[in-house]
Protein backbone atom coordinates (compact mmCIF):
# COMPACT_ATOMS: atom_id res chain seq x y z
CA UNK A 1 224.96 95.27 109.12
CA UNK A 2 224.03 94.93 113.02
CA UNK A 3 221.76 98.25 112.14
CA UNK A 4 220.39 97.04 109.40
CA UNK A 5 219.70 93.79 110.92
CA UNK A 6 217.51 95.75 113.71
CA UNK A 7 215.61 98.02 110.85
CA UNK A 8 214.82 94.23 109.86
CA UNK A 9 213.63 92.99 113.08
CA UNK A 10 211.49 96.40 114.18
CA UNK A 11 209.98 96.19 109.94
CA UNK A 12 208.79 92.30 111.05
CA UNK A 13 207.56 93.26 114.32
CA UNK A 14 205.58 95.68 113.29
CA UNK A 15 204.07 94.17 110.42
CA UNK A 16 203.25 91.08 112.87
CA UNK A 17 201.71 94.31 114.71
CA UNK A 18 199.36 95.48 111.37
CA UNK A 19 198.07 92.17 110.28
CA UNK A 20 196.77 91.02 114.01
CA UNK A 21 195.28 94.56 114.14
CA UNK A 22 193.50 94.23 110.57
CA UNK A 23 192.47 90.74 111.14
CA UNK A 24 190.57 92.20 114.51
CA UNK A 25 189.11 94.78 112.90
CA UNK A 26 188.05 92.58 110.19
CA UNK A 27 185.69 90.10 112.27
CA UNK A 28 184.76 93.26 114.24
CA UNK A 29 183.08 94.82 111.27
CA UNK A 30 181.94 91.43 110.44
CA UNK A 31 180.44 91.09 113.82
CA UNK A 32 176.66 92.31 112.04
CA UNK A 33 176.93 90.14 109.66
CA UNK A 34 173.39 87.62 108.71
CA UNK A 35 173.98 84.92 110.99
CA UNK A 36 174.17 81.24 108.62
CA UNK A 37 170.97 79.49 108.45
CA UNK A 38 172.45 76.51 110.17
CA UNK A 39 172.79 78.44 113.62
CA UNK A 40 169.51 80.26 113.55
CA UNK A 41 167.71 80.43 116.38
CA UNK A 42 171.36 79.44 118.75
CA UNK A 43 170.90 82.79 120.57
CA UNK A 44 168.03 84.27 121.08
CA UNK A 45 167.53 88.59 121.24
CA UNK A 46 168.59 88.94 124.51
CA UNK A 47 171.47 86.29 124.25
CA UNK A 48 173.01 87.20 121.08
CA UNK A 49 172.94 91.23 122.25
CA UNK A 50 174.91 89.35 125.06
CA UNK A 51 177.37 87.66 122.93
CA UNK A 52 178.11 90.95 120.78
CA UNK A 53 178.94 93.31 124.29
CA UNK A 54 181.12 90.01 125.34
CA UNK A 55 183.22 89.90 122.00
CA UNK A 56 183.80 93.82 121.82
CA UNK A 57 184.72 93.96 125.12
CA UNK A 58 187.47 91.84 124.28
CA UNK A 59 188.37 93.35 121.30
CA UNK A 60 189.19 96.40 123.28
CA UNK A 61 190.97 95.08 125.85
CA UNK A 62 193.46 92.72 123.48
CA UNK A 63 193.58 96.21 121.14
CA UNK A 64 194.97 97.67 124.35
CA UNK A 65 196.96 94.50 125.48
CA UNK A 66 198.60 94.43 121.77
CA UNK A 67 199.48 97.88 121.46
CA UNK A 68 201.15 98.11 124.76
CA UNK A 69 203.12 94.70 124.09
CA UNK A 70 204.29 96.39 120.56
CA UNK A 71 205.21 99.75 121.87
CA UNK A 72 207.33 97.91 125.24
CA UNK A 73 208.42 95.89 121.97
CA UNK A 74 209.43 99.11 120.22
CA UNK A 75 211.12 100.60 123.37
CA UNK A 76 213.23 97.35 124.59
CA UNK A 77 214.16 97.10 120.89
CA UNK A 78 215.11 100.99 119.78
CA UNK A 79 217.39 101.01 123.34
CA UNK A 80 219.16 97.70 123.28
CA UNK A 81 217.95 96.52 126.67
CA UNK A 82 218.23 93.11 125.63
CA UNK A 83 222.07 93.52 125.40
CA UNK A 84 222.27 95.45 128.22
CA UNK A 85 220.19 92.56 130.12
CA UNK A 86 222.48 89.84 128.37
CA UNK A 87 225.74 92.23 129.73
CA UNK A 88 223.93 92.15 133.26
CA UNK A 89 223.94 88.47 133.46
CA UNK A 90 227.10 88.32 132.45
CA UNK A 91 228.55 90.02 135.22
CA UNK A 92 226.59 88.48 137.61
CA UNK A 93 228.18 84.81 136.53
CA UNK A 94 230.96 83.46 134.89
CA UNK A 95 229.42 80.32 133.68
CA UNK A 96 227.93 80.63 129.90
CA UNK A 97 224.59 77.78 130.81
CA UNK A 98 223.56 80.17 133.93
CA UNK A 99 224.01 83.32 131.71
CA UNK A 100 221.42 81.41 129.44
CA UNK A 101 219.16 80.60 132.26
CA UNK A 102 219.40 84.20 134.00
CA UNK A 103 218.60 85.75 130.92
CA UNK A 104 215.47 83.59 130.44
CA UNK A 105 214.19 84.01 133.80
CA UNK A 106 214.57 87.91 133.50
CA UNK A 107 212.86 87.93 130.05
CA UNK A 108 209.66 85.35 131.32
CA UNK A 109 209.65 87.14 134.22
CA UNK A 110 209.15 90.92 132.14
CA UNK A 111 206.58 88.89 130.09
CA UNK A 112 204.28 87.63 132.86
CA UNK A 113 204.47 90.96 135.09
CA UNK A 114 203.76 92.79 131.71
CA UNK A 115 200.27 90.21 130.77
CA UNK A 116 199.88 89.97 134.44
CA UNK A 117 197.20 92.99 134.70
CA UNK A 118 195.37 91.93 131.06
CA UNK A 119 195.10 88.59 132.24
CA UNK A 120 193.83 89.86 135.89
CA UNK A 121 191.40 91.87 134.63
CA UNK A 122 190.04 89.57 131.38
CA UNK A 123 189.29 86.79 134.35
CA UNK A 124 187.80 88.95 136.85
CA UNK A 125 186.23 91.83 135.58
CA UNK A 126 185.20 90.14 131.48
CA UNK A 127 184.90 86.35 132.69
CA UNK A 128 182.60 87.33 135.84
CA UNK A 129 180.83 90.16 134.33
CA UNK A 130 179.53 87.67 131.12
CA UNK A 131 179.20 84.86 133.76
CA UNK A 132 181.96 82.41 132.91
CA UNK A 133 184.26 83.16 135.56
CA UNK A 134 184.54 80.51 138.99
CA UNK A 135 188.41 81.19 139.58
CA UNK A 136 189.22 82.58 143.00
CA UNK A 137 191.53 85.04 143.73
CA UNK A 138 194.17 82.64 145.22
CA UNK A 139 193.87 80.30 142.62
CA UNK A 140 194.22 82.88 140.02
CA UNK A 141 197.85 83.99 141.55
CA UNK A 142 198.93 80.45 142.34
CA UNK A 143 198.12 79.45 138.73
CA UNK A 144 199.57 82.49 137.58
CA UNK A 145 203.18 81.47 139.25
CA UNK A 146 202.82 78.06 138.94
CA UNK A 147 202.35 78.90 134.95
CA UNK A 148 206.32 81.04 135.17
CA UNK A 149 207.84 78.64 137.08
CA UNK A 150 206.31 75.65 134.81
CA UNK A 151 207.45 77.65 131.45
CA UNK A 152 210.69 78.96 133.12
CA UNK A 153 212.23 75.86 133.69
CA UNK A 154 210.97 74.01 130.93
CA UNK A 155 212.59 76.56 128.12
CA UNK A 156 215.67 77.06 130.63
CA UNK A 157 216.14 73.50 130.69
CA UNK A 158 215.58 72.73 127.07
CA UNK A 159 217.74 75.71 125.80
CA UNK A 160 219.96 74.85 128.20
CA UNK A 161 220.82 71.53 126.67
CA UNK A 162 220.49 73.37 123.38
CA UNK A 163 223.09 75.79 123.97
CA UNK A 164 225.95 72.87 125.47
CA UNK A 165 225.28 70.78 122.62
CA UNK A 166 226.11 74.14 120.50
CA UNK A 167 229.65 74.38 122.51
CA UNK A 168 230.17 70.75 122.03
CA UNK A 169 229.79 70.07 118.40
CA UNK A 170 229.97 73.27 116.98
CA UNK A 171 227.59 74.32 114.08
CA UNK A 172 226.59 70.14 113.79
CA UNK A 173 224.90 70.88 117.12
CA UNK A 174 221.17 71.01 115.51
CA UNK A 175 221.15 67.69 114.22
CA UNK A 176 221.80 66.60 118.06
CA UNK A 177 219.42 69.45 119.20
CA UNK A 178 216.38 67.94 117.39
CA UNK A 179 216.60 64.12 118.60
CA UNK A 180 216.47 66.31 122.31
CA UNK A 181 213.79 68.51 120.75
CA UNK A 182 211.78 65.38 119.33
CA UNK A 183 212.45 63.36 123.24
CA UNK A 184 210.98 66.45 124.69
CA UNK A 185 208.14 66.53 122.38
CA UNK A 186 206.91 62.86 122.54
CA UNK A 187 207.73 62.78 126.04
CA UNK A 188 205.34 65.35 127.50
CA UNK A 189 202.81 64.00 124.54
CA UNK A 190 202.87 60.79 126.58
CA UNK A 191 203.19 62.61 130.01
CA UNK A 192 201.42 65.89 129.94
CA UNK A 193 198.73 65.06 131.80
CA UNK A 194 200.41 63.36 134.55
CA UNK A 195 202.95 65.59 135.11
CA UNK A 196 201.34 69.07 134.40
CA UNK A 197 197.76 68.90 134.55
CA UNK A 198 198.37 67.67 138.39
CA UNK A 199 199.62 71.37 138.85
CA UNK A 200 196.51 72.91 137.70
CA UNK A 201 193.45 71.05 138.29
CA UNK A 202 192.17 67.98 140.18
CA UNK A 203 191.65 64.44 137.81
CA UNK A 204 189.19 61.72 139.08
CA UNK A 205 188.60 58.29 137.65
CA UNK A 206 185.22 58.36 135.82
CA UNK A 207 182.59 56.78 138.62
CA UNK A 208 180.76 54.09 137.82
CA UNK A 209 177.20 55.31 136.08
CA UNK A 210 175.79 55.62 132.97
CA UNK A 211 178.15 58.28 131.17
CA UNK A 212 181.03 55.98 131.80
CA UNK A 213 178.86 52.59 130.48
CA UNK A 214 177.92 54.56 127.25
CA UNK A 215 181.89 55.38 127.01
CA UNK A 216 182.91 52.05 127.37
CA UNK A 217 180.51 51.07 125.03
CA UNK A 218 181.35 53.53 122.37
CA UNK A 219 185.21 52.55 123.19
CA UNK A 220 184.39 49.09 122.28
CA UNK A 221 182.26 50.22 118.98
CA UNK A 222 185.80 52.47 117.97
CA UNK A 223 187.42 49.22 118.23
CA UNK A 224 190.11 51.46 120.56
CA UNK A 225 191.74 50.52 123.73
CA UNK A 226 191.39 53.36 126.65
CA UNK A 227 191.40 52.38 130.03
CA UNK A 228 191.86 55.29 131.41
CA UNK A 229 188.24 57.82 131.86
CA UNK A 230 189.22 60.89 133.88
CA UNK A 231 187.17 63.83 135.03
CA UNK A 232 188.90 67.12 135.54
CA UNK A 233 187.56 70.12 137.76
CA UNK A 234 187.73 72.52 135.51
CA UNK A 235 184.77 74.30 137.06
CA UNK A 236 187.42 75.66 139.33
CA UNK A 237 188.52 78.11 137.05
CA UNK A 238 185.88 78.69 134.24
CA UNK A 239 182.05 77.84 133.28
CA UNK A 240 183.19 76.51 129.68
CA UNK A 241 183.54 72.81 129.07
CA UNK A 242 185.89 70.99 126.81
CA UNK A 243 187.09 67.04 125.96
CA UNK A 244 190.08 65.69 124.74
CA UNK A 245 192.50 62.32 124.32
CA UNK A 246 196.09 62.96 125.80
CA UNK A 247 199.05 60.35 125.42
CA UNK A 248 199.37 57.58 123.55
CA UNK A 249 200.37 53.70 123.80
CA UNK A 250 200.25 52.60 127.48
CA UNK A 251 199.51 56.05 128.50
CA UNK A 252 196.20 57.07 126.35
CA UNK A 253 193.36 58.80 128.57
CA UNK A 254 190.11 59.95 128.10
CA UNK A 255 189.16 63.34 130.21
CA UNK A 256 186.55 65.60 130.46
CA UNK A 257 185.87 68.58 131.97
CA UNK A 258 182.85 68.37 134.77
CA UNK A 259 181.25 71.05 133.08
CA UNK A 260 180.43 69.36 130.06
CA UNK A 261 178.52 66.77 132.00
CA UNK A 262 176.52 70.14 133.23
CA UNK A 263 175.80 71.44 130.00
CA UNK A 264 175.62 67.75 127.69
CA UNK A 265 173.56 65.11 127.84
CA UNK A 266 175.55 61.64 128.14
CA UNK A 267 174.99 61.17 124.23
CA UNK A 268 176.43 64.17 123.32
CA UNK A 269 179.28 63.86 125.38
CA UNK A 270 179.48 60.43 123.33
CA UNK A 271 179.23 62.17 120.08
CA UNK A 272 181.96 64.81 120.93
CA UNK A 273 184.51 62.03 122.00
CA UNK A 274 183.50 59.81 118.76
CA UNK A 275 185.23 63.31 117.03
CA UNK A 276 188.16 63.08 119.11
CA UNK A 277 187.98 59.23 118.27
CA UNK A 278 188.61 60.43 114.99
CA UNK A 279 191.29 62.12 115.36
CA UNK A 280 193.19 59.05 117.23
CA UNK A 281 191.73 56.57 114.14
CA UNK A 282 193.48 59.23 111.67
CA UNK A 283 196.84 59.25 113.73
CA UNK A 284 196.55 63.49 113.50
CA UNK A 285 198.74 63.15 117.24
CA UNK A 286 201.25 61.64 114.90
CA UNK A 287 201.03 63.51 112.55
CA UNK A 288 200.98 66.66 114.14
CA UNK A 289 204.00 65.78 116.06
CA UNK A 290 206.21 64.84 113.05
CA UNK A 291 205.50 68.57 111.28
CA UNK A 292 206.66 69.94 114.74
CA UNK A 293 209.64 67.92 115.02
CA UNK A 294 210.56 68.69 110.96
CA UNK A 295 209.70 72.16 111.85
CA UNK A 296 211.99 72.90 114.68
CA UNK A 297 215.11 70.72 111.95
CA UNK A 298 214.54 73.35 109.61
CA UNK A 299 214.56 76.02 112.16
CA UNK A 300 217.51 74.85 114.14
CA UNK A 301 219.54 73.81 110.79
CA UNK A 302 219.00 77.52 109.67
CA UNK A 303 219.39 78.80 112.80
CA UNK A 304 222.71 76.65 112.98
CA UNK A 305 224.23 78.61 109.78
CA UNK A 306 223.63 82.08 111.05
CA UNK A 307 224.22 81.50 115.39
CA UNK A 308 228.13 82.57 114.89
CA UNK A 309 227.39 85.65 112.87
CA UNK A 310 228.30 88.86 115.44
CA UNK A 311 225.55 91.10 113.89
CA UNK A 312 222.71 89.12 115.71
CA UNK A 313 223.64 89.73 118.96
CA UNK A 314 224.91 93.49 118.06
CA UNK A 315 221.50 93.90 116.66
CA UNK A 316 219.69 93.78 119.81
CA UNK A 317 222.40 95.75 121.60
CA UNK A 318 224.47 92.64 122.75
CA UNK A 319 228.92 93.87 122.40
CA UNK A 320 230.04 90.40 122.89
CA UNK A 321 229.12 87.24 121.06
CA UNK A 322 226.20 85.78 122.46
CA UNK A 323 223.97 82.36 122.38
CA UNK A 324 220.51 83.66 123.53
CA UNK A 325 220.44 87.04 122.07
CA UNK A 326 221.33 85.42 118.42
CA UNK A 327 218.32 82.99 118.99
CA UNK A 328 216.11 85.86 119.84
CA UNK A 329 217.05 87.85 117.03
CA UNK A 330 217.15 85.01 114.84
CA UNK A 331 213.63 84.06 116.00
CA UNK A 332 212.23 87.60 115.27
CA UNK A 333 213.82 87.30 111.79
CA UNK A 334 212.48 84.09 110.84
CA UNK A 335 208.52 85.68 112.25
CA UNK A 336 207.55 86.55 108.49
CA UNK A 337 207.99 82.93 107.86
CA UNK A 338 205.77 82.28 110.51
CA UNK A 339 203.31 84.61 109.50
CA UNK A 340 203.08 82.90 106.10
CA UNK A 341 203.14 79.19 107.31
CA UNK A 342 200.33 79.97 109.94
CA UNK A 343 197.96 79.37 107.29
CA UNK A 344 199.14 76.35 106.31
CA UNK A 345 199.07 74.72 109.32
CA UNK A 346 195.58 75.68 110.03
CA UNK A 347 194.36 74.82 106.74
CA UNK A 348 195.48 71.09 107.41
CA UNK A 349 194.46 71.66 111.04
CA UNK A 350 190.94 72.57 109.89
CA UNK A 351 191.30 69.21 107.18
CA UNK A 352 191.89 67.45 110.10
CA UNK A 353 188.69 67.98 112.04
CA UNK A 354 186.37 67.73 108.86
CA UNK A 355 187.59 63.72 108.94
CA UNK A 356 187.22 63.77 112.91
CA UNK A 357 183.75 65.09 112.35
CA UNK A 358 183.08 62.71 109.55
CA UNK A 359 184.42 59.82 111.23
CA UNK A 360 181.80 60.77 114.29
CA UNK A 361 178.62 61.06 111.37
CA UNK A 362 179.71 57.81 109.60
CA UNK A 363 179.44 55.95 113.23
CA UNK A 364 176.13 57.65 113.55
CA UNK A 365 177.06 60.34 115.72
CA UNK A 366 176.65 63.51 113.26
CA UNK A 367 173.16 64.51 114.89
CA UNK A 368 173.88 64.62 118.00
CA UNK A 369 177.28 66.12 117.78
CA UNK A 370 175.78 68.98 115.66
CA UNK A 371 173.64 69.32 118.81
CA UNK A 372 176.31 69.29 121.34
CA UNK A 373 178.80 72.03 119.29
CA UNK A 374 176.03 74.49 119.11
CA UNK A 375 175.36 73.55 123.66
CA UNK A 376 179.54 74.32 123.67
CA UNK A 377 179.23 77.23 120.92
CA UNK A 378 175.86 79.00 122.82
CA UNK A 379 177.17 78.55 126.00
CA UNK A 380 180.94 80.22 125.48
CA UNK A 381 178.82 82.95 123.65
CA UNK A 382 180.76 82.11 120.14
CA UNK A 383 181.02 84.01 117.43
CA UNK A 384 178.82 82.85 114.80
CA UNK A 385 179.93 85.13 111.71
CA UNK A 386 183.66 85.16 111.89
CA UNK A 387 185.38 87.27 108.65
CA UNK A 388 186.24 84.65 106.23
CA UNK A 389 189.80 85.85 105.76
CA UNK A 390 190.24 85.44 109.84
CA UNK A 391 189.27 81.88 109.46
CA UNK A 392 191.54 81.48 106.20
CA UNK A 393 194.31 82.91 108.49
CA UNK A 394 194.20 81.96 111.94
CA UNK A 395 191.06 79.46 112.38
CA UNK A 396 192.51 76.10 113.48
CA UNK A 397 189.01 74.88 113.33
CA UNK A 398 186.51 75.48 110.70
CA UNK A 399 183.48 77.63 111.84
CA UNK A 400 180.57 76.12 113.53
CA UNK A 401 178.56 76.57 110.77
CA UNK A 402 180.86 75.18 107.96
CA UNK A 403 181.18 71.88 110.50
CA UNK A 404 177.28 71.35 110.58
CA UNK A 405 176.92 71.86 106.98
CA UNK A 406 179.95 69.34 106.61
CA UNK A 407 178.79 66.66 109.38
CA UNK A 408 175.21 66.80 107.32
CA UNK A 409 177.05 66.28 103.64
CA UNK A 410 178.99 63.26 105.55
CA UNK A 411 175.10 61.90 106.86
CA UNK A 412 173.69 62.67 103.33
CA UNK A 413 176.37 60.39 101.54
CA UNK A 414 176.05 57.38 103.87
CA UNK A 415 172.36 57.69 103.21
CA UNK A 416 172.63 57.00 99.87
């Protein structure tokens, strides 16, 4: 069964393998394709010649990045070396929690060293050849362990708690293991961007000035409550600009990035935060926190019925029952589910920022956000012609063009 069980696991990985490749290959062919009326004119020759070399150039380098990752996949797989790691942490300890936590700071660290050179070379030699790169060398490695010790002790922690509630109560542990799931989840909603964003990047207070008078204004208009304007130097690592609302109750803050005040004028900045506005007025935080927390119940009840079964620890070479190698093999298992949900979730992802969109047009926004997506889109060199089926499959957005076309419908009906 243990064999079979592996056949299983090497079957999903590689189809995971096939449809990422297709999907790429897909909006590469596509890349030729008539650009939509809407965003004529975005790029000009000389631009959009630009934003072609910039998206095949990393279309090669994730091709190479993804068949590496599936062959090391292949390899660690086909010789058991995560039973043979599980058996080496074993003898290093007696005590099952720091055989967990061993294991998982092995396995991140294999992960990081193994992106470490893509990630190296995608900043330095793609980001600053295309112009978008501003991220030192020193910051670039102290992000880069900042980022494994950050990720390292948040999953050793969490699975940590995971597996003693599993030796305390037995196969009832996942009903436990979700309320601590769900804390976790709400908790670094609420704190995120005090207690991790700190690590990464510099936030100011919004000075005094126009941008933040025309916030407060539009605040006021939303009929919301943030007190909170931050600025965030995210010039420090990269050229492109973003927005967004973090928290919620007491702890709800507004921050942008100090490169969209470079590329936006204050009233587009206005319009893109009247979309994120949206998304508060529509609860989507909410509601994209309750799917997650149903979504890990249905995970770990599963994952509850199968955790004692010998074969999923066998099957990745483990010879003694084992906590963390059944969750990884369970986890590889359950990656066809995965693959089929992930359109799902984008689809109602994608819903979602139609009404934040909408919401922006029907406070008389849609103009000038159109205006400000296509600044974002030009300036990240965008793809304007992404393959349908990619969107259909792994879009959490809809495309630039199918927003504008949208955000004009929406200014079209209140018109009438």
């Amino acid at each position: 069964m243990a064999q079979t069980l592996l056949w299983l696991i090497i079957g999903f990985v590689t189809l995971e393998f096939v449809v990422s490749s297709v999907l790429s290959w897909l909006n590469t062919k596509w890349m030729t394709h008539p650009v939509p009326p809407e965003l004529e004119g975005l790029y000009d020759e000389e631009k959009y010649r630009q934003q072609q070399a910039y998206m095949r150039t990393n279309k090669r380098v994730s091709l190479i990045e993804r068949c590496v990752s599936f062959a090391l996949t292949l390899v660690i797989l086909g010789c058991g070396l995560l039973g043979w790691l599980d058996n080496l942490c074993k003898s290093w300890t007696s005590v099952p929690v720091l055989q967990v936590v061993l294991f998982l700071l092995v396995y991140n660290l294999f992960n990081t060293v193994i992106a470490l050179p893509f990630s190296y070379y995608s900043t330095f030699v793609i980001e600053e050849r295309f112009g978008f790169n501003r991220t030192t060398h020193k910051t670039f490695w102290l992000d880069t362990l900042k980022s494994f010790l950050v990720s390292t002790v948040l999953s050793a922690v969490l699975i940590s708690v995971v597996f003693w509630l599993y030796l305390t109560f037995d196969r009832q542990f996942w009903i436990w293991a979700t309320l601590v799931v769900a804390v976790f989840i709400i908790f670094f909603s609420m704190f995120y961007s005090n207690l991790i964003v700190p690590l990464f990047n510099k936030q100011t207070p919004l000075p005094e000035g126009e941008l933040r008078d025309a916030i407060t204004a539009a605040v006021r208009r939303f009929g919301s409550k943030f007190k909170d304007i931050y600025i965030i130097d995210g010039s420090k690592h990269s050229s492109k600009a973003n927005a967004y609302f973090t928290g919620f109750g007491p702890k709800k803050r507004i921050v942008l990035y100090d490169t969209l005040q470079e590329q936006m004028t204050n009233e587009e900045i206005v319009a893109v935060l009247a979309h994120e506005f949206g998304h508060y007025k529509h609860r989507d935080t909410f509601k994209n926190m309750f799917i997650s927390i149903v979504m890990v119940a249905v995970n770990l009840f599963i994952f509850s019925l199968l955790v004692s079964n010998p074969d999923l620890p066998a099957a990745l070479g483990g010879t003694a029952p084992s906590f963390i190698l059944a969750m990884v093999a369970f986890s590889l298992l359950f990656s066809p589910i995965d693959l089929l949900l992930n359109p799902v979730g984008n689809a109602i992802s994608r819903r979602a920022e139609y009404r934040a969109d909408a919401y922006a047009a029907e406070h008389g926004h849609g103009e000038t956000l159109i205006s400000g997506l296509k600044k974002l889109a030009s300036h990240a060199l965008s793809n304007l012609t992404p393959h349908p089926l990619v969107v259909w499959f792994s879009y959490s957005h809809p495309t630039l063009a199918q927003r504008i076309r949208a955000i004009r419908s929406s200014n079209n009906k209140d018109n009438d």
